[in-house]
Protein backbone atom coordinates (compact mmCIF):
# COMPACT_ATOMS: atom_id res chain seq x y z
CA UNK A 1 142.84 85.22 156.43
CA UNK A 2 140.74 82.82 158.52
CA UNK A 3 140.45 79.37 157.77
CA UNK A 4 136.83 79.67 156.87
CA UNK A 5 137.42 82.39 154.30
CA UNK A 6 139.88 80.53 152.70
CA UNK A 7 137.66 77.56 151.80
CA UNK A 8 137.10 78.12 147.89
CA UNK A 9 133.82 76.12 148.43
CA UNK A 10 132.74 79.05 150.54
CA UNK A 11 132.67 81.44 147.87
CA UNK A 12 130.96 78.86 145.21
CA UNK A 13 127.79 78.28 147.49
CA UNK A 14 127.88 82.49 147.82
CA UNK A 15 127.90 82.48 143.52
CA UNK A 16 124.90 80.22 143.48
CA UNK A 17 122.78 82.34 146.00
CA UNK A 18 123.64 85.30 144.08
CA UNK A 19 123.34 83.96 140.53
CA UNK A 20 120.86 85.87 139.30
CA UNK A 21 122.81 88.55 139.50
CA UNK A 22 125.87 86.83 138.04
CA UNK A 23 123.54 85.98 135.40
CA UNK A 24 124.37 89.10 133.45
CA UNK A 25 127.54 87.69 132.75
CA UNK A 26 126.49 85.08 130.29
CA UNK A 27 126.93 87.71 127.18
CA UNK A 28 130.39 89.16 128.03
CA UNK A 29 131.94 85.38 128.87
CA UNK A 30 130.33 84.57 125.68
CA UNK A 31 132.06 87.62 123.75
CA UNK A 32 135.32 86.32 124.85
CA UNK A 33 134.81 83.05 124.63
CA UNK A 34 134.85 82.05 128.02
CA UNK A 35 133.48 78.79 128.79
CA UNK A 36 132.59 78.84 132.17
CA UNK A 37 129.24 79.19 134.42
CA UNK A 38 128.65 82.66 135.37
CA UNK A 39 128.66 81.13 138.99
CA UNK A 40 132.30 79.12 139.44
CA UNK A 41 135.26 80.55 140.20
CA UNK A 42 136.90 82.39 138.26
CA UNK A 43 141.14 84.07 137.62
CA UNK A 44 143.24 85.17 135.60
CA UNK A 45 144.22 81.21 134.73
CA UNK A 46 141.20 80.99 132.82
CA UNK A 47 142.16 83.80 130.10
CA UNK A 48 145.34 82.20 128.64
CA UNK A 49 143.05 80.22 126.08
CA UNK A 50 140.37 82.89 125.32
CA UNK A 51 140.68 85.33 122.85
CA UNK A 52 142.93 87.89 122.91
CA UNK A 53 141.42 91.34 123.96
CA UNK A 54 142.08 95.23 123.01
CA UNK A 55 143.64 97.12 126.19
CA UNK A 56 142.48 100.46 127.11
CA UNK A 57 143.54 103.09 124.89
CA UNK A 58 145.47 105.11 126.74
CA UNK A 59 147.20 102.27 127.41
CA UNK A 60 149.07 101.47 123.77
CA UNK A 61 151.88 103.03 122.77
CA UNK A 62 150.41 104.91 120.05
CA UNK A 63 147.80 107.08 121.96
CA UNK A 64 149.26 110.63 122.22
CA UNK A 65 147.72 111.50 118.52
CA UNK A 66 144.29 110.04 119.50
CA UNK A 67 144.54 111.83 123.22
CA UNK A 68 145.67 115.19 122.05
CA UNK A 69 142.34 115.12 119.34
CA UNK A 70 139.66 114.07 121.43
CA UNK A 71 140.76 116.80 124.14
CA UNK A 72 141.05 119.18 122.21
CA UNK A 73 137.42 118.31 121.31
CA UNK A 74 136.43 117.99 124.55
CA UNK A 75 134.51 119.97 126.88
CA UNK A 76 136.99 119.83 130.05
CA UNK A 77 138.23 122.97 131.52
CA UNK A 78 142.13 123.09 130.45
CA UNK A 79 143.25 122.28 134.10
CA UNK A 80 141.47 118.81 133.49
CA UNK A 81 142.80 118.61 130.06
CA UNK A 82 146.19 118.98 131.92
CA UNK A 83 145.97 116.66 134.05
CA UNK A 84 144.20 113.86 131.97
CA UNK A 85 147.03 114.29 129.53
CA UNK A 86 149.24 112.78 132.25
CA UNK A 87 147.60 110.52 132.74
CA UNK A 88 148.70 107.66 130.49
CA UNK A 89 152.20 108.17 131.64
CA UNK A 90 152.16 109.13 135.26
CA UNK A 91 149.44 106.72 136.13
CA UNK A 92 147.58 109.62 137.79
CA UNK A 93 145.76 112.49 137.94
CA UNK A 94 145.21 115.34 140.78
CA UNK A 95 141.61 117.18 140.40
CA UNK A 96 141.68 120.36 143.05
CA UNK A 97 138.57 120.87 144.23
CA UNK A 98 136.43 118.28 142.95
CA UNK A 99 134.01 118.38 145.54
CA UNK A 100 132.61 121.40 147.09
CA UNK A 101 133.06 121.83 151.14
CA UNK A 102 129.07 121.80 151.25
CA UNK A 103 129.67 118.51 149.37
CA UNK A 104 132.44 116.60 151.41
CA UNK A 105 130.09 117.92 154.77
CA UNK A 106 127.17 115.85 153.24
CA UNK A 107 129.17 112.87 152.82
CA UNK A 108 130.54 113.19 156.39
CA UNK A 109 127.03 113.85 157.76
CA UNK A 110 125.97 110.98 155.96
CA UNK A 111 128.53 108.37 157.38
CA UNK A 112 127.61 109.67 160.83
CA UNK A 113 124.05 109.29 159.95
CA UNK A 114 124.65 105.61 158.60
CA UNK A 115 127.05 105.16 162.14
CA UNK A 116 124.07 106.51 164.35
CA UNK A 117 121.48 103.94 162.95
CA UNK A 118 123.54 101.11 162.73
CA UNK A 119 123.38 100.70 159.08
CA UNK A 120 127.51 101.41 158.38
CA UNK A 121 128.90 97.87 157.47
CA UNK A 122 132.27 98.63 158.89
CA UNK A 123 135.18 96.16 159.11
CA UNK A 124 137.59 95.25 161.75
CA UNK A 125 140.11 98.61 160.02
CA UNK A 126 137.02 101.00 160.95
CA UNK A 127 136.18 101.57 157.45
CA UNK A 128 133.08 101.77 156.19
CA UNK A 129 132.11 99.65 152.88
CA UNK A 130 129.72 100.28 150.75
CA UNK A 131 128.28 103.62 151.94
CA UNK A 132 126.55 104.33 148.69
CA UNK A 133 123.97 101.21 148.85
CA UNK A 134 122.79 102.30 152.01
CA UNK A 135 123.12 106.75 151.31
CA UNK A 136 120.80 108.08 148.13
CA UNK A 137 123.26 111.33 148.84
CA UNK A 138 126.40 109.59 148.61
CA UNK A 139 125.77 107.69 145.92
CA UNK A 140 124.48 110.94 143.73
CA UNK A 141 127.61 112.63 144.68
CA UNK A 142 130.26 109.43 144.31
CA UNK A 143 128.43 109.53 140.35
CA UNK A 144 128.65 113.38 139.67
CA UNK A 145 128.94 113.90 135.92
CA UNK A 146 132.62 115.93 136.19
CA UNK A 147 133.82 113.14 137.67
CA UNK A 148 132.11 110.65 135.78
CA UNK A 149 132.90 111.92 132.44
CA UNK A 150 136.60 111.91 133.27
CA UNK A 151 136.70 108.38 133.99
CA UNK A 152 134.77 107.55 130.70
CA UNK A 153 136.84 109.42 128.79
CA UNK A 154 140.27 107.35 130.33
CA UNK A 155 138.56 104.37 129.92
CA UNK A 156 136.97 104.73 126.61
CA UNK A 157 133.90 102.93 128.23
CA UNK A 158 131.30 104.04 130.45
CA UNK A 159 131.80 102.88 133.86
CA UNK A 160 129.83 101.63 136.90
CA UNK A 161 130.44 102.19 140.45
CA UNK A 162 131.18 99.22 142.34
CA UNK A 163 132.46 100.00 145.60
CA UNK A 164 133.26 102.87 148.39
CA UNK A 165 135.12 103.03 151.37
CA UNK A 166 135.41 105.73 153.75
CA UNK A 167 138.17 105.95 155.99
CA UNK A 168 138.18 107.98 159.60
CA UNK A 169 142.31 107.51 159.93
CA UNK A 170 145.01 106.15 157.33
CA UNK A 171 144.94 102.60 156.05
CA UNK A 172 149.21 102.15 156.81
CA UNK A 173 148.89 99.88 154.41
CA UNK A 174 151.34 98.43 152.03
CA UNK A 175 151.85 98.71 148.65
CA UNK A 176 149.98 97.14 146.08
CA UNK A 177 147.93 97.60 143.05
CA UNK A 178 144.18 97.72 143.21
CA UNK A 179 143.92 95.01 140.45
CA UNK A 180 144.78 91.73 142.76
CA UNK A 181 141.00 93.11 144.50
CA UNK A 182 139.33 93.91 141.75
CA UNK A 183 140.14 92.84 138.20
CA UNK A 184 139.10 93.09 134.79
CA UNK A 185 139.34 91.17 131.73
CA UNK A 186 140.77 92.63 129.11
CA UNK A 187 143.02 94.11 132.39
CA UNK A 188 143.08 97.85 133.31
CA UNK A 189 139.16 98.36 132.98
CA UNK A 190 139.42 99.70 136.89
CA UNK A 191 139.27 102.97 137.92
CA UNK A 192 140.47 104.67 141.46
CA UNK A 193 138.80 107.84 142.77
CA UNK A 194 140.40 108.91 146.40
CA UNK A 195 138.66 111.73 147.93
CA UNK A 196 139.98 113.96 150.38
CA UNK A 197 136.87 115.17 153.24
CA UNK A 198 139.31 117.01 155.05
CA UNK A 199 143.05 118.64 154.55
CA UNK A 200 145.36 115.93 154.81
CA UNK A 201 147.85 116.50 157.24
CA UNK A 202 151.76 114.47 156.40
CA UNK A 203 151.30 112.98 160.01
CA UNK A 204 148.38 111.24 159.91
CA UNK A 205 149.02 108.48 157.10
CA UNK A 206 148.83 110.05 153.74
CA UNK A 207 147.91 108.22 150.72
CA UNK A 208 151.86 106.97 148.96
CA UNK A 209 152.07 106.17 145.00
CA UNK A 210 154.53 105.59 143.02
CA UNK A 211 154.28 107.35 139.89
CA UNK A 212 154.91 105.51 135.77
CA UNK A 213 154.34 102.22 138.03
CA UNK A 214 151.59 101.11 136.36
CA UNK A 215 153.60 100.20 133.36
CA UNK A 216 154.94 97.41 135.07
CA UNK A 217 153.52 93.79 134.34
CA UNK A 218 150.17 93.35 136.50
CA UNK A 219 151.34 90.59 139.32
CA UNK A 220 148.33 88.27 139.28
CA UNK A 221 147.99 84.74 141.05
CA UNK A 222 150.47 83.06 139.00
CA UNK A 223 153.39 85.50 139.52
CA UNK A 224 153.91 84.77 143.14
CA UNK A 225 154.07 82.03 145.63
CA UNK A 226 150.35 82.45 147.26
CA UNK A 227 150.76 78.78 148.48
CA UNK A 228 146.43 77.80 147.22
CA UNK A 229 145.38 74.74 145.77
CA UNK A 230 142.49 73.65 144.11
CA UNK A 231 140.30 73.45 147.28
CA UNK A 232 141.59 76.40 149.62
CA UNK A 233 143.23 79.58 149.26
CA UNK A 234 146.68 80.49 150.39
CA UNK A 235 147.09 81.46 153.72
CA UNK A 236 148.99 83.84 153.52
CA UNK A 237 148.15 85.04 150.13
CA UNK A 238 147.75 88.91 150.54
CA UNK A 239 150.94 88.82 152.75
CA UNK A 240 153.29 87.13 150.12
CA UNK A 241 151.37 89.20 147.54
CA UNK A 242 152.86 92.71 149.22
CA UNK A 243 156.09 90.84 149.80
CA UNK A 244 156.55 90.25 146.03
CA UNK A 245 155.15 94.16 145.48
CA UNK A 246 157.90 95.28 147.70
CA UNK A 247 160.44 93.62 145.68
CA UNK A 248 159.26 94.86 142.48
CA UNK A 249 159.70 98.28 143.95
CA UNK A 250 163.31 98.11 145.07
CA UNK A 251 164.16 96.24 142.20
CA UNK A 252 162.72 98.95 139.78
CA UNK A 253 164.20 101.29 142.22
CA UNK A 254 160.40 103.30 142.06
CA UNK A 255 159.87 106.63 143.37
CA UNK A 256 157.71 107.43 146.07
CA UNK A 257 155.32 109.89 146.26
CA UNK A 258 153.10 111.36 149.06
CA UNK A 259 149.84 112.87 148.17
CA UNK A 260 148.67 115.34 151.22
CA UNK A 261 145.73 117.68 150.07
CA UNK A 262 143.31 119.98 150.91
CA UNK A 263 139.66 119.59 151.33
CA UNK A 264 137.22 118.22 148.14
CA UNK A 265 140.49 117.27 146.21
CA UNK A 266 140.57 114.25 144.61
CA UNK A 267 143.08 111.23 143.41
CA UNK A 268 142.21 110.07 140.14
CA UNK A 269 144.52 106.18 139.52
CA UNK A 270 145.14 103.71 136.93
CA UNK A 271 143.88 99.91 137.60
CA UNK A 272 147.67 98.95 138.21
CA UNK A 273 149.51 101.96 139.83
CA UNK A 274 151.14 100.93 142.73
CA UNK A 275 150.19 102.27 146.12
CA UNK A 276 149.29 102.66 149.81
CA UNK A 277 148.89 104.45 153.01
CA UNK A 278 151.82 105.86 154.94
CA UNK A 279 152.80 105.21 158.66
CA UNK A 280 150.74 106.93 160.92
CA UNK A 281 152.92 109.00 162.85
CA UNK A 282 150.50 111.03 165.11
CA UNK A 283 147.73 108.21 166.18
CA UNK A 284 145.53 111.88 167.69
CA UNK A 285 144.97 112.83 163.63
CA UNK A 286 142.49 111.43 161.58
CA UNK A 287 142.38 111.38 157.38
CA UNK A 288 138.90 111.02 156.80
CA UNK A 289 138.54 110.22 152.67
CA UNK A 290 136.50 108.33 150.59
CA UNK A 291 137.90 105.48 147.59
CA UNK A 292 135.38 105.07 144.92
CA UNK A 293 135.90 102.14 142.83
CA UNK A 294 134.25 102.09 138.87
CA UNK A 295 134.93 99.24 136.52
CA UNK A 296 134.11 99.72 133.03
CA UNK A 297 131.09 98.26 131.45
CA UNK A 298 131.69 95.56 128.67
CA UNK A 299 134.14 94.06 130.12
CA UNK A 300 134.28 90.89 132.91
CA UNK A 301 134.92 91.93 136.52
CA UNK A 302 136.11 89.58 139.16
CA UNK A 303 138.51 89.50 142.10
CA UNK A 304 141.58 87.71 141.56
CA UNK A 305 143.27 87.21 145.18
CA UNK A 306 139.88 85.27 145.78
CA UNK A 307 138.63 84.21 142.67
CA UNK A 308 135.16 85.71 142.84
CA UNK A 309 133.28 86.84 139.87
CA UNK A 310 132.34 90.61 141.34
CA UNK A 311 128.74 90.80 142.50
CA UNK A 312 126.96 94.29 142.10
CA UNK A 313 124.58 95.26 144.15
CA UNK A 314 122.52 98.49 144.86
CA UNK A 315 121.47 100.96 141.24
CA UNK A 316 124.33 98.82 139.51
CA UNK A 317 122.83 95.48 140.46
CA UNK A 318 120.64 94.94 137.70
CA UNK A 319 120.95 92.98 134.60
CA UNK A 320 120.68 95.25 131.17
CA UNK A 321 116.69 94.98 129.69
């Protein structure tokens, strides 16, 4: 991390320019009694004198009874039922053919179209953030109700697309949990969706997980050396972050798993499963995908690693009437 992006002051100025849209936090701080301004920092510190919040309910111990009723009420096909009923204790759930070739072809054409005029805000890694602010299509498709619907249902909220990322080759990166980038209080209000736009082939740097992993305590700022202070973050934060991950896992002696599928399938994961992209052992192969990120509404969103309140921008910008 650069010096300049570790300079917490950095990130304050940024929550003033943007506070009208952090503005819409005032209600949900307020429901859990969070006395803070919707534009400081904010972490996971902050919680250990607020009131103490209801997890998800798949989540608590107690939630086969209540699962196996409201699918059996439910309007899912019984290969989603299957899978959503695993869910709660694998961490994770497999959806074949969630998106139609024609589908997956728009959202490539798209990306190319975004590449050709310059409007793809693509980082150093060649992916591509935020493709649905700047792509109507991809945005309508990232939001489809069958995939929608599922997440609401885990959840028990509706959720809210936050971010994308489309990927042209495999991330190699290591393993970690999605929550230390985007977190929620009460935690595990997150949502993964990984989306396959072409067969995945085992060479080119398949998405890794580690399955029942998300049982394991979150690891937030507190649980690891990050080496910040009040006025700067660590320098090595996200480094000694994956260091402590990687301990975890060989402690725990976790499983690995490799997903490698076909076209339109997609990777449904819990806010704290552990995970991350394979080597890439044949650099002539590309894994193009897309990650969608939803957080669930009700609930405060923020970024823990940097201690950002999450800004929303594009349909999901604006403040409730």
């Amino acid at each position: 991390m650069s010096l300049l992006k570790r300079i917490k002051a950095i990130y304050r100025i940024n929550n003033f320019l943007n506070r009208d849209k952090l503005k819409c936090n005032e209600d949900i701080y307020k429901k859990f009694g969070l006395k803070k301004s919707t534009d400081e920092l904010i972490s996971s510190k902050d919680f250990s004198k607020v009131q103490e919040a209801d997890q998800p309910w798949l989540d608590k111990p107690e939630y086969k009874k209540e699962l196996s009723n409201k699918l059996a009420a439910s309007s899912f096909t019984e290969k989603e039922k299957e899978q959503i009923a695993r869910f709660p204790e694998e961490g994770y759930m497999i959806l074949q053919n969630a998106f139609t070739a024609g589908e997956v072809d728009t959202i490539l054409s798209e990306i190319e179209n975004l590449k050709t005029s310059g409007k793809a805000k693509q980082r150093d890694d060649e992916r591509i953030i935020f493709a649905i602010h700047n792509s109507e299509k991809i945005y309508e498709l990232a939001t489809k109700k069958s995939i929608v619907n599922i997440l609401d249902f885990v959840l028990g909220k509706n959720v809210k697309l936050f971010q994308s990322l489309n990927f042209e080759h495999g991330s190699a990166q290591r393993a970690h949990s999605d929550t230390i980038h985007m977190t929620t209080y009460p935690l595990g209000y997150l949502v993964a969706v990984w989306v396959a736009l072409e067969d995945i082939h085992p060479d080119s740097g398949p998405l890794f997980y580690y399955p029942g992993s998300h049982k394991l305590p979150y690891v937030l700022n507190s649980d690891y050396l990050h080496g910040g202070n009040y006025f700067m973050l660590g320098a090595n934060a996200y480094q000694k972050y994956e260091d402590a991950i990687q301990q975890i896992i060989e402690t725990n002696k976790l499983k690995k798993e490799v997903f490698c599928p076909k076209k339109g399938d997609a990777f449904i994961w819990h806010a704290n499963i552990l995970h991350g992209g394979s080597p890439i052992n044949n650099s002539n192969l590309t894994r193009k995908s897309m990650v969608l990120h939803f957080y669930a509404e009700d609930v405060i969103c923020y970024h823990e690693i940097t201690q950002r309140p999450a800004i929303f921008n594009g349909k999901e910008a604006h403040c409730p009437s």
